[in-house]
PDB file of N, CA and C in Angstrom:
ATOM      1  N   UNK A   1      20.189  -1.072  -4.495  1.00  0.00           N
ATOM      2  CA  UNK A   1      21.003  -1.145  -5.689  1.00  0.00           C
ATOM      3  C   UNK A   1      20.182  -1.768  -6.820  1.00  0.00           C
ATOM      4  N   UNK A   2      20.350  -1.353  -8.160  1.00  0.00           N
ATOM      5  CA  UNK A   2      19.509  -1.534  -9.047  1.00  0.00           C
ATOM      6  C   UNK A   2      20.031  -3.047  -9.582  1.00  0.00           C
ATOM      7  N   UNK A   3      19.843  -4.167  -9.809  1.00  0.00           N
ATOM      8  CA  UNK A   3      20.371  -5.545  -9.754  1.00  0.00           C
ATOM      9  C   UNK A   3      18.772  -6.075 -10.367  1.00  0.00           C
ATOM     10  N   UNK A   4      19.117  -7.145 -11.758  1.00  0.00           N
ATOM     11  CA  UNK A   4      18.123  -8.018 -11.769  1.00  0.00           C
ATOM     12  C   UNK A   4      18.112  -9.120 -11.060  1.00  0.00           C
ATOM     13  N   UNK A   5      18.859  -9.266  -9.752  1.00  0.00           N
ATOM     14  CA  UNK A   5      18.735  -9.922  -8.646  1.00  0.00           C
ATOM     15  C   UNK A   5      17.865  -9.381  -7.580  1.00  0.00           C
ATOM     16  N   UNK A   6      17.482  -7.918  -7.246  1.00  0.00           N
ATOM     17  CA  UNK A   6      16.937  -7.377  -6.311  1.00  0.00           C
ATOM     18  C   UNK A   6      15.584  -7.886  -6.138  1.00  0.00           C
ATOM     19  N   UNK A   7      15.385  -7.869  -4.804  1.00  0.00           N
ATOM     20  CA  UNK A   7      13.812  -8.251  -4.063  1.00  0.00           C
ATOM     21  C   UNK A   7      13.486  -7.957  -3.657  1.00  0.00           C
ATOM     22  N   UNK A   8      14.217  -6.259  -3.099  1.00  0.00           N
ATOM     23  CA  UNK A   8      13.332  -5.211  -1.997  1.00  0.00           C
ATOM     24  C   UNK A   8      12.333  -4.724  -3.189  1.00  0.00           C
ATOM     25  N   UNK A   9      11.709  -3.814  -1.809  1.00  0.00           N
ATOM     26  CA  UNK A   9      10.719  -2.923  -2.004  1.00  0.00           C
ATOM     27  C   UNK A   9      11.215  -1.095  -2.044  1.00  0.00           C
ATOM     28  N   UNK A  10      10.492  -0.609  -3.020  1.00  0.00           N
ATOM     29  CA  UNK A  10      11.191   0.957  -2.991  1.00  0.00           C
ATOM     30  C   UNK A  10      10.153   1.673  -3.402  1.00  0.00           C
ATOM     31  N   UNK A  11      10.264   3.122  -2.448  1.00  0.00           N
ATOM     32  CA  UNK A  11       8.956   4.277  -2.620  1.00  0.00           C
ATOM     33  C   UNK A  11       9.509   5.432  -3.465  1.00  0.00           C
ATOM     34  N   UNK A  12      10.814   5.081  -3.630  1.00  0.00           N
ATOM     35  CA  UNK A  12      11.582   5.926  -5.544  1.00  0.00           C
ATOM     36  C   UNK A  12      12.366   5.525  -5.740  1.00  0.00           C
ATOM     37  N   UNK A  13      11.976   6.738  -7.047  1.00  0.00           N
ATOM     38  CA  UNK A  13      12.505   5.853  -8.278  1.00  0.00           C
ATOM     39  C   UNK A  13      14.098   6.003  -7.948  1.00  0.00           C
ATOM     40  N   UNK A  14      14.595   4.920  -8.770  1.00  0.00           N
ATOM     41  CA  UNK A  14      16.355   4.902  -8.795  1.00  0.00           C
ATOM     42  C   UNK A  14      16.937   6.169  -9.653  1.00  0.00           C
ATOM     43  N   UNK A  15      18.181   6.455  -9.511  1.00  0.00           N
ATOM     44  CA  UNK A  15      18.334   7.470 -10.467  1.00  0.00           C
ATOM     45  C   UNK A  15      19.061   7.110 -11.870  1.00  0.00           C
ATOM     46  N   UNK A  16      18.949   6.516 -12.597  1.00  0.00           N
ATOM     47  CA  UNK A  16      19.058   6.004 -13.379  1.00  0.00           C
ATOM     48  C   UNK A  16      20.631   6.288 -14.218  1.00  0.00           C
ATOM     49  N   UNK A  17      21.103   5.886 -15.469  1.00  0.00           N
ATOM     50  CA  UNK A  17      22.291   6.045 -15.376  1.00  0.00           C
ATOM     51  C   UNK A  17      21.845   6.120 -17.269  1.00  0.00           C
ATOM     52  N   UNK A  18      21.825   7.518 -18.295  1.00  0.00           N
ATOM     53  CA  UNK A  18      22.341   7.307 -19.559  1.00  0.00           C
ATOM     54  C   UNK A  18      22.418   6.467 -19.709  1.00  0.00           C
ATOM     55  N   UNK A  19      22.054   5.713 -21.316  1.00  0.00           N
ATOM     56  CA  UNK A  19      20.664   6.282 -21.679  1.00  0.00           C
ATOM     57  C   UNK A  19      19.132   5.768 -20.808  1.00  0.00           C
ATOM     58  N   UNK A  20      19.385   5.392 -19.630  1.00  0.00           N
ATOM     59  CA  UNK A  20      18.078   4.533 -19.090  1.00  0.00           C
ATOM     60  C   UNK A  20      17.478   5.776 -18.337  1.00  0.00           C
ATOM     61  N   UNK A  21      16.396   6.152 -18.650  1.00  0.00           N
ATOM     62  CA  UNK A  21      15.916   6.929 -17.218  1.00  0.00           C
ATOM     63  C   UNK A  21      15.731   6.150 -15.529  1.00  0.00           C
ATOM     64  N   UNK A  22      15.173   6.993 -15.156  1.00  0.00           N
ATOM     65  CA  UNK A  22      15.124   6.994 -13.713  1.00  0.00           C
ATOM     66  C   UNK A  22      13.199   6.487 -13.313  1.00  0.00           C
ATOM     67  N   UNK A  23      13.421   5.260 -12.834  1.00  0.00           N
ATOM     68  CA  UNK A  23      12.333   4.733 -12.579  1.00  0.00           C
ATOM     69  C   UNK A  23      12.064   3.603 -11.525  1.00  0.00           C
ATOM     70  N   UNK A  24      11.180   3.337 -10.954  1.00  0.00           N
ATOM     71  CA  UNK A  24      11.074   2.333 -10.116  1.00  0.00           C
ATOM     72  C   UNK A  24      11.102   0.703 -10.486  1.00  0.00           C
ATOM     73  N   UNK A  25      11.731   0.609 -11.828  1.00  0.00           N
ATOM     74  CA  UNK A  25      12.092  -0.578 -12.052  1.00  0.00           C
ATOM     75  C   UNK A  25      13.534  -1.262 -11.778  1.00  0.00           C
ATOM     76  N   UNK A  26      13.416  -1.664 -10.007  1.00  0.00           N
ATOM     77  CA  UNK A  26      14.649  -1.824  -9.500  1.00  0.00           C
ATOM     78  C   UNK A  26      15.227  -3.332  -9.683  1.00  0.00           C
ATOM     79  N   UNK A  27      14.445  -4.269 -10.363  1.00  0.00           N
ATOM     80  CA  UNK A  27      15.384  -5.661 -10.691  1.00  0.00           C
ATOM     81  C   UNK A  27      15.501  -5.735 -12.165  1.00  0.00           C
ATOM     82  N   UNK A  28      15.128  -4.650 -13.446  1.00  0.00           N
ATOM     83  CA  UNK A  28      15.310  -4.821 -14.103  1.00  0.00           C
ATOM     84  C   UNK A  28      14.773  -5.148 -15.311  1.00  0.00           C
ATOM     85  N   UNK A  29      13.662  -5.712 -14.916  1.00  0.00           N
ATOM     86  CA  UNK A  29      12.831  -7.190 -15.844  1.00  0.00           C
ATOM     87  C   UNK A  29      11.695  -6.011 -16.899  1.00  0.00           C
ATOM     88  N   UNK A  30      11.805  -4.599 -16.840  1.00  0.00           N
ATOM     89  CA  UNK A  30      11.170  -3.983 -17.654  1.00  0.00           C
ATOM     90  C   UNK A  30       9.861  -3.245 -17.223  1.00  0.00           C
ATOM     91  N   UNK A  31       9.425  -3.939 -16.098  1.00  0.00           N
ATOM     92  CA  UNK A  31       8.168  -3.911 -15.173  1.00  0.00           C
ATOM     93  C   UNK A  31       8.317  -2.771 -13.884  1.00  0.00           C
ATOM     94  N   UNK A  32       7.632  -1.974 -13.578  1.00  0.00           N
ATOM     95  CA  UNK A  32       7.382  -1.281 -12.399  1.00  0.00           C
ATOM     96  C   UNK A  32       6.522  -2.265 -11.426  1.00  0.00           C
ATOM     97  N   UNK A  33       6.738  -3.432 -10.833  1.00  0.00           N
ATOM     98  CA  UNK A  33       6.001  -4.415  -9.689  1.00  0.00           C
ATOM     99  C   UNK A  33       5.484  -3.968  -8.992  1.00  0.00           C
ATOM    100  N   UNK A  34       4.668  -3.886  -8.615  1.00  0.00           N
ATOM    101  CA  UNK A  34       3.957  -2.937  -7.462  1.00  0.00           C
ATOM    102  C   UNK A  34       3.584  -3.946  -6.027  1.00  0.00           C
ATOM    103  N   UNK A  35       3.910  -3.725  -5.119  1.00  0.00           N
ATOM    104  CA  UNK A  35       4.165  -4.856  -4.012  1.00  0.00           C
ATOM    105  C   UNK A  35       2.783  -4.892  -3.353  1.00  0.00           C
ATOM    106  N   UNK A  36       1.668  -4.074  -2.827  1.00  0.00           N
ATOM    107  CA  UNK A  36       0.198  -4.147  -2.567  1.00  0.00           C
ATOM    108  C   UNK A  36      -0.370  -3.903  -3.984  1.00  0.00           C
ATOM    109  N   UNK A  37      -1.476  -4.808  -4.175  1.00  0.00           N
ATOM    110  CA  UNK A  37      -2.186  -4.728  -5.582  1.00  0.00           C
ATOM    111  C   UNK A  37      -3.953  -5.349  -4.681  1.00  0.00           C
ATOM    112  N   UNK A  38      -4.156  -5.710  -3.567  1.00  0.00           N
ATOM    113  CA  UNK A  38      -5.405  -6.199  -3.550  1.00  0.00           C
ATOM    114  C   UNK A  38      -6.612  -4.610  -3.279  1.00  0.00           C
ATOM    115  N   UNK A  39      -7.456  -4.553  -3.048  1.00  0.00           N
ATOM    116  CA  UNK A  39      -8.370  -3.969  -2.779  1.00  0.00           C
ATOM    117  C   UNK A  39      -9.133  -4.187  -1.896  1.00  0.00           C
ATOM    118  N   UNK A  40      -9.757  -3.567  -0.826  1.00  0.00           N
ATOM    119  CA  UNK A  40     -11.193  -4.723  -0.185  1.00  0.00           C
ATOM    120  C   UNK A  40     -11.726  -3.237   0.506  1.00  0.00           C
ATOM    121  N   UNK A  41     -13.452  -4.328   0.595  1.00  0.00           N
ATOM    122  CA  UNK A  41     -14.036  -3.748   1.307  1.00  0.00           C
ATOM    123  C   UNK A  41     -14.877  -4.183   2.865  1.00  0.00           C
ATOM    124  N   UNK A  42     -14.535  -3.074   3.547  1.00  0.00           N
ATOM    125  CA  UNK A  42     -15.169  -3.780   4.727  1.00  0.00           C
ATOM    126  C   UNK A  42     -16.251  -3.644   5.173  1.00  0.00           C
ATOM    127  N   UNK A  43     -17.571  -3.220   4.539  1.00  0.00           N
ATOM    128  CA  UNK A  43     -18.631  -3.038   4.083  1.00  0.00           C
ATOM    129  C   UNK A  43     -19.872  -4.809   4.288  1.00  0.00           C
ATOM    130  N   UNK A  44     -20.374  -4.768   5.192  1.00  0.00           N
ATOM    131  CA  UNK A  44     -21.114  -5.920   4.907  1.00  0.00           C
ATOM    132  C   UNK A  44     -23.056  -5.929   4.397  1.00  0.00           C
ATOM    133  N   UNK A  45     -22.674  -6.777   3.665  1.00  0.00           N
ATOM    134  CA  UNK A  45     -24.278  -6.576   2.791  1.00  0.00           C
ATOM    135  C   UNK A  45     -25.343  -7.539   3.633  1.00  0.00           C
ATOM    136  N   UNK A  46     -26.386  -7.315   3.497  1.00  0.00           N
ATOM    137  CA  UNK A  46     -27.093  -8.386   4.017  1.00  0.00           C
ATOM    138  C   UNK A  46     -26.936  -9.684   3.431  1.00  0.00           C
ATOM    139  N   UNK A  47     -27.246 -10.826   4.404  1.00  0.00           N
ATOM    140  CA  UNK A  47     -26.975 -11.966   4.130  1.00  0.00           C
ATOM    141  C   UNK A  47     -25.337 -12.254   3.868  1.00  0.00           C
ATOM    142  N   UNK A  48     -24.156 -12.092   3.639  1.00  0.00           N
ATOM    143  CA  UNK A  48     -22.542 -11.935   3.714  1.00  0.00           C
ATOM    144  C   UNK A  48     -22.869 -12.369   4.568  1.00  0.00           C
ATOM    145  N   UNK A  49     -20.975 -12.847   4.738  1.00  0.00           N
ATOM    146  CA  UNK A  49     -19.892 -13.468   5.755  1.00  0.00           C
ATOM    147  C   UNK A  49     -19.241 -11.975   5.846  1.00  0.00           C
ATOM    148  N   UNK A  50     -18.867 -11.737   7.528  1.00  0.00           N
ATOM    149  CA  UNK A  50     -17.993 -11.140   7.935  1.00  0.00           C
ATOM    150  C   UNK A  50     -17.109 -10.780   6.777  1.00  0.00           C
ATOM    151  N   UNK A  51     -16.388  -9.951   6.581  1.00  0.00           N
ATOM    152  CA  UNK A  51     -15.333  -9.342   5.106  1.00  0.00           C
ATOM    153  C   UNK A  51     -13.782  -9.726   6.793  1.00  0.00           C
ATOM    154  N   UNK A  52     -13.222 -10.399   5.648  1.00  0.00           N
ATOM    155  CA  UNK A  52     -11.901 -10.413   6.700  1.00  0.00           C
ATOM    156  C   UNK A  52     -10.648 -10.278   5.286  1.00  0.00           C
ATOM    157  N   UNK A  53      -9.267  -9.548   6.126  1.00  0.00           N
ATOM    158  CA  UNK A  53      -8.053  -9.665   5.149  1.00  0.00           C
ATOM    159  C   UNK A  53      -8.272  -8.302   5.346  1.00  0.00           C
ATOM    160  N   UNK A  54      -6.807  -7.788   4.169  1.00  0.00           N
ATOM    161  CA  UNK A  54      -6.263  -6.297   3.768  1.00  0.00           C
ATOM    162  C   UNK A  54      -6.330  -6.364   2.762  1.00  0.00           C
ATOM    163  N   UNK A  55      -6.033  -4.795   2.496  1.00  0.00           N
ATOM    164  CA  UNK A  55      -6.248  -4.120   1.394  1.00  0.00           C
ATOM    165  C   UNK A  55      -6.154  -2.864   0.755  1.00  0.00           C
ATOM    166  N   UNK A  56      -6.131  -1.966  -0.129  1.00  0.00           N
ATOM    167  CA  UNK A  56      -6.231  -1.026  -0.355  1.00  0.00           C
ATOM    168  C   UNK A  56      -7.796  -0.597  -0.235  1.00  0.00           C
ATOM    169  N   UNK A  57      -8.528   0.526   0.578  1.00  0.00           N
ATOM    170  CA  UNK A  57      -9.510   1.018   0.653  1.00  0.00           C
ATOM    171  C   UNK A  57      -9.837   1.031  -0.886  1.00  0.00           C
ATOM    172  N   UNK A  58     -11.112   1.056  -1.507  1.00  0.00           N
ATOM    173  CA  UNK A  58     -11.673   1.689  -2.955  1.00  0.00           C
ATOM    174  C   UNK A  58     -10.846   1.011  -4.164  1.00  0.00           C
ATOM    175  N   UNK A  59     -10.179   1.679  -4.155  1.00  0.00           N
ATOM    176  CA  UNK A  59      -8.822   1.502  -5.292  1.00  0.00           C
ATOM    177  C   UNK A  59      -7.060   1.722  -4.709  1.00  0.00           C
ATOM    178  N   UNK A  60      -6.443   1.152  -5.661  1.00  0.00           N
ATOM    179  CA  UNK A  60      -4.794   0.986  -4.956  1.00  0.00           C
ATOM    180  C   UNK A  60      -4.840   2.541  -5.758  1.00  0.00           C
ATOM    181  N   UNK A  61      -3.237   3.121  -5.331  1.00  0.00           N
ATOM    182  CA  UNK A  61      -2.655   4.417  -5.248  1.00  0.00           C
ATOM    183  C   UNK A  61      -2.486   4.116  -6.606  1.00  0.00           C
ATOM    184  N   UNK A  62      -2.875   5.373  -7.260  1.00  0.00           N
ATOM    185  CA  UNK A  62      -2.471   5.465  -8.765  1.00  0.00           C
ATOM    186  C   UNK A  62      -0.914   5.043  -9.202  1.00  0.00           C
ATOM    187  N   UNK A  63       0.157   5.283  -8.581  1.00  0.00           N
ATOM    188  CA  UNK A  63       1.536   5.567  -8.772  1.00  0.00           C
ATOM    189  C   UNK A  63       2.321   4.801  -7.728  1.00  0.00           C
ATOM    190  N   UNK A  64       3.391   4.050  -7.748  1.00  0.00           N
ATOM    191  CA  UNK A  64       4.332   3.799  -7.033  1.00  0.00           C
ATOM    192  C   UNK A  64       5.024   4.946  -6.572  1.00  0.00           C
ATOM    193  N   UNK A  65       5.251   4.793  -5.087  1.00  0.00           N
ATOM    194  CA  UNK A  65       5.592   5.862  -4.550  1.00  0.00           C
ATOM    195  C   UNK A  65       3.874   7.008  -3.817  1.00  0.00           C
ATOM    196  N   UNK A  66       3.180   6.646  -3.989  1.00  0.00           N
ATOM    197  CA  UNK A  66       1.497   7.252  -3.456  1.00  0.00           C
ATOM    198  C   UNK A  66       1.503   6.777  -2.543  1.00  0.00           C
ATOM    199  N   UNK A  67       0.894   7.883  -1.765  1.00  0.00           N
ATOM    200  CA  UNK A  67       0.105   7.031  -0.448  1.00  0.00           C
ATOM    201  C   UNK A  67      -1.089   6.839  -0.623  1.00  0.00           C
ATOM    202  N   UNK A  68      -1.883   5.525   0.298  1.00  0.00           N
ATOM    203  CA  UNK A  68      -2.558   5.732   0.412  1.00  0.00           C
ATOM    204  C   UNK A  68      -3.274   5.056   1.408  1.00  0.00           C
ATOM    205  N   UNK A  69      -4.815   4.520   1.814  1.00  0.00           N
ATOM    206  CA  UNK A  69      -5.628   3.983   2.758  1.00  0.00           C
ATOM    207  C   UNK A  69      -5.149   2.615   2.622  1.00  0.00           C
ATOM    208  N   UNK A  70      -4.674   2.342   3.479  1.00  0.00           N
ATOM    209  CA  UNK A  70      -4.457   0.551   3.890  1.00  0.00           C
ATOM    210  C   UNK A  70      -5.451   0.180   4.761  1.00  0.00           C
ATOM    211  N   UNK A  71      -6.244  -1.041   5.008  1.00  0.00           N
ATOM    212  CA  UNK A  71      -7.549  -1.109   5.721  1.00  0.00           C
ATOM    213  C   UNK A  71      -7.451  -2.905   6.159  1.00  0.00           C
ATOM    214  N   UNK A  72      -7.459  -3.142   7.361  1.00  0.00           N
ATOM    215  CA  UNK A  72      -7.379  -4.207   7.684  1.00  0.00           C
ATOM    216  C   UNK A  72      -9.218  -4.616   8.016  1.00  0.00           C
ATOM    217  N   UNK A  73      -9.861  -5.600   7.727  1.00  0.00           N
ATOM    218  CA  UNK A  73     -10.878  -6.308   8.327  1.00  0.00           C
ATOM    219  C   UNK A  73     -10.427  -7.490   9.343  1.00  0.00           C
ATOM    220  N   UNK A  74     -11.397  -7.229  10.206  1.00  0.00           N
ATOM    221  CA  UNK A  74     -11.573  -9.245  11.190  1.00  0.00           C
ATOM    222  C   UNK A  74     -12.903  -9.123  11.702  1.00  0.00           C
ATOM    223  N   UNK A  75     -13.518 -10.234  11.098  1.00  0.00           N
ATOM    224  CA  UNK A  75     -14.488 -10.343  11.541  1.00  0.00           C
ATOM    225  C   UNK A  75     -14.360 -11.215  13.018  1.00  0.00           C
ATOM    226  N   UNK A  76     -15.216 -11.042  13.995  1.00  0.00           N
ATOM    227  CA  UNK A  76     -14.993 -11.749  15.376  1.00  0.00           C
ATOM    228  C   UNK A  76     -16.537 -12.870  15.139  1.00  0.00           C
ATOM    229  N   UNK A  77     -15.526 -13.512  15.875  1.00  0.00           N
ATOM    230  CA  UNK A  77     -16.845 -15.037  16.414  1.00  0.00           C
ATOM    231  C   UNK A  77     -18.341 -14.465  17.185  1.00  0.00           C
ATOM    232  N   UNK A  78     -19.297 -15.611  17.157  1.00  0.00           N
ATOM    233  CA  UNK A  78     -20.246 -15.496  17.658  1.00  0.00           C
ATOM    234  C   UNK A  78     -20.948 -13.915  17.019  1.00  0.00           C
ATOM    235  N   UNK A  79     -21.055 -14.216  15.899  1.00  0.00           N
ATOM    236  CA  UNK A  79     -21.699 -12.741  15.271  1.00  0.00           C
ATOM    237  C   UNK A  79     -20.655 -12.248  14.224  1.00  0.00           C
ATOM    238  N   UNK A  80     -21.543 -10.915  13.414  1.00  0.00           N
ATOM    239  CA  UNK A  80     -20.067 -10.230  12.974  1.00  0.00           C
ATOM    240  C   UNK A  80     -20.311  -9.051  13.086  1.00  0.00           C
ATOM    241  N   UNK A  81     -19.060  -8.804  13.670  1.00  0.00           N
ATOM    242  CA  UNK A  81     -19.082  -7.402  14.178  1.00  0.00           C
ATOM    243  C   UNK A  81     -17.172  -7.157  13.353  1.00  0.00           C
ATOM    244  N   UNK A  82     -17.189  -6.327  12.223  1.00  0.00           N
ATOM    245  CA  UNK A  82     -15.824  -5.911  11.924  1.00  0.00           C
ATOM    246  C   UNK A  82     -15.172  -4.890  12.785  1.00  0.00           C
ATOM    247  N   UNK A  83     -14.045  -4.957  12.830  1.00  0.00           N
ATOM    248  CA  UNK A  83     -13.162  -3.976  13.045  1.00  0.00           C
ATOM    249  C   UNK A  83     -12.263  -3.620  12.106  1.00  0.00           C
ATOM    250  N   UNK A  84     -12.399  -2.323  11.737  1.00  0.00           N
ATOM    251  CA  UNK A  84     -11.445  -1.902  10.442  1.00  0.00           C
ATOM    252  C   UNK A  84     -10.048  -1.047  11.634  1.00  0.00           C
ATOM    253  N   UNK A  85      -8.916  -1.988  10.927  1.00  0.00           N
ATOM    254  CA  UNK A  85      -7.814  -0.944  11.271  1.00  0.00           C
ATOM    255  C   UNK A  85      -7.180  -0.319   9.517  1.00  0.00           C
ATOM    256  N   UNK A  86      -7.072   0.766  10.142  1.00  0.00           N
ATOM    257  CA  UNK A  86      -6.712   1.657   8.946  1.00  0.00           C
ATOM    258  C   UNK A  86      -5.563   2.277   9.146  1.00  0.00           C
ATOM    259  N   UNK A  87      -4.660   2.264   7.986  1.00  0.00           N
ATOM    260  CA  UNK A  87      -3.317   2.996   8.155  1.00  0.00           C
ATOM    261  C   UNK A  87      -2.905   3.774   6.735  1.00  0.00           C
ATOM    262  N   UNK A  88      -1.949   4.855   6.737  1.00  0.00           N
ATOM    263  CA  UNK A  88      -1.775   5.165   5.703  1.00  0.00           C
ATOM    264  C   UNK A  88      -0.463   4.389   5.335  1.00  0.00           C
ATOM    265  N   UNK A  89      -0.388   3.844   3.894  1.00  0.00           N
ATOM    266  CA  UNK A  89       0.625   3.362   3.478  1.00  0.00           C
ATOM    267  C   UNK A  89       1.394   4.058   2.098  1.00  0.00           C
ATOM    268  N   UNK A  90       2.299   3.238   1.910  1.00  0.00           N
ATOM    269  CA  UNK A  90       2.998   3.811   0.295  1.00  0.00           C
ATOM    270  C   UNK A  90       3.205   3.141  -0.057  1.00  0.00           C
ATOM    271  N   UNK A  91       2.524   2.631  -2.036  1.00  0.00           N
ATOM    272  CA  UNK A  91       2.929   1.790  -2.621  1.00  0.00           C
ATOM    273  C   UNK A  91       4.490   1.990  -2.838  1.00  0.00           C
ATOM    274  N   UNK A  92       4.816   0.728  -2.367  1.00  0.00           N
ATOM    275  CA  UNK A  92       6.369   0.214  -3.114  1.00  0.00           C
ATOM    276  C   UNK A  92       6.585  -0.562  -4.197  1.00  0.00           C
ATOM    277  N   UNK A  93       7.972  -0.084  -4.987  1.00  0.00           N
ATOM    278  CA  UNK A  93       7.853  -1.099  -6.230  1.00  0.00           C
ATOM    279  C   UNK A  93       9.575  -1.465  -6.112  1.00  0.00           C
ATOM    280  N   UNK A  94       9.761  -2.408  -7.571  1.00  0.00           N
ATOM    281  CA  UNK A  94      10.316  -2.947  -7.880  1.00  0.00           C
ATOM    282  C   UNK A  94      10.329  -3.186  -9.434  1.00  0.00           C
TER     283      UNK A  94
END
């Protein structure tokens, strides 16, 4: 429900109601929020620390409502050796 109380997350847009269009600005405040905004890479250079955390692969999804590469790093002890888990996701907004 469209409420400047709301705190979910949404992959569309609301349908809006004359004269407001129809957009993913579901609490109101004027803003399309976009709920993933980091980036990373799991790429290690010489000399680096292990890359650990999530992220959007490259760049985040142009658009609320996009899918796209979600990419987890962990670097493990005694060395670094990453493991990327990768998933496809969809930016959600608000």
């Amino acid at each position: 429900m469209v409420s400047p109380d709301q705190t979910g997350w949404f992959t569309m847009r609301h349908a809006g109601n004359y004269p407001y269009p129809a957009t993913y600005d579901w609490n109101c405040d004027g803003v399309e929020e976009r709920e993933y905004g980091a980036t990373i890479s799991c790429f290690i250079d010489v000399g680096e620390i292990c890359p650990t955390g999530e992220g959007w692969q490259s760049s985040e999804p142009a658009a609320c409502g996009t899918t796209g590469r979600w990419i987890r790093c962990t670097g493990s002890s005694g060395g670094c050796t990453t493991i990327v888990i990768e998933e496809s996701r969809q930016q959600r907004c608000r």
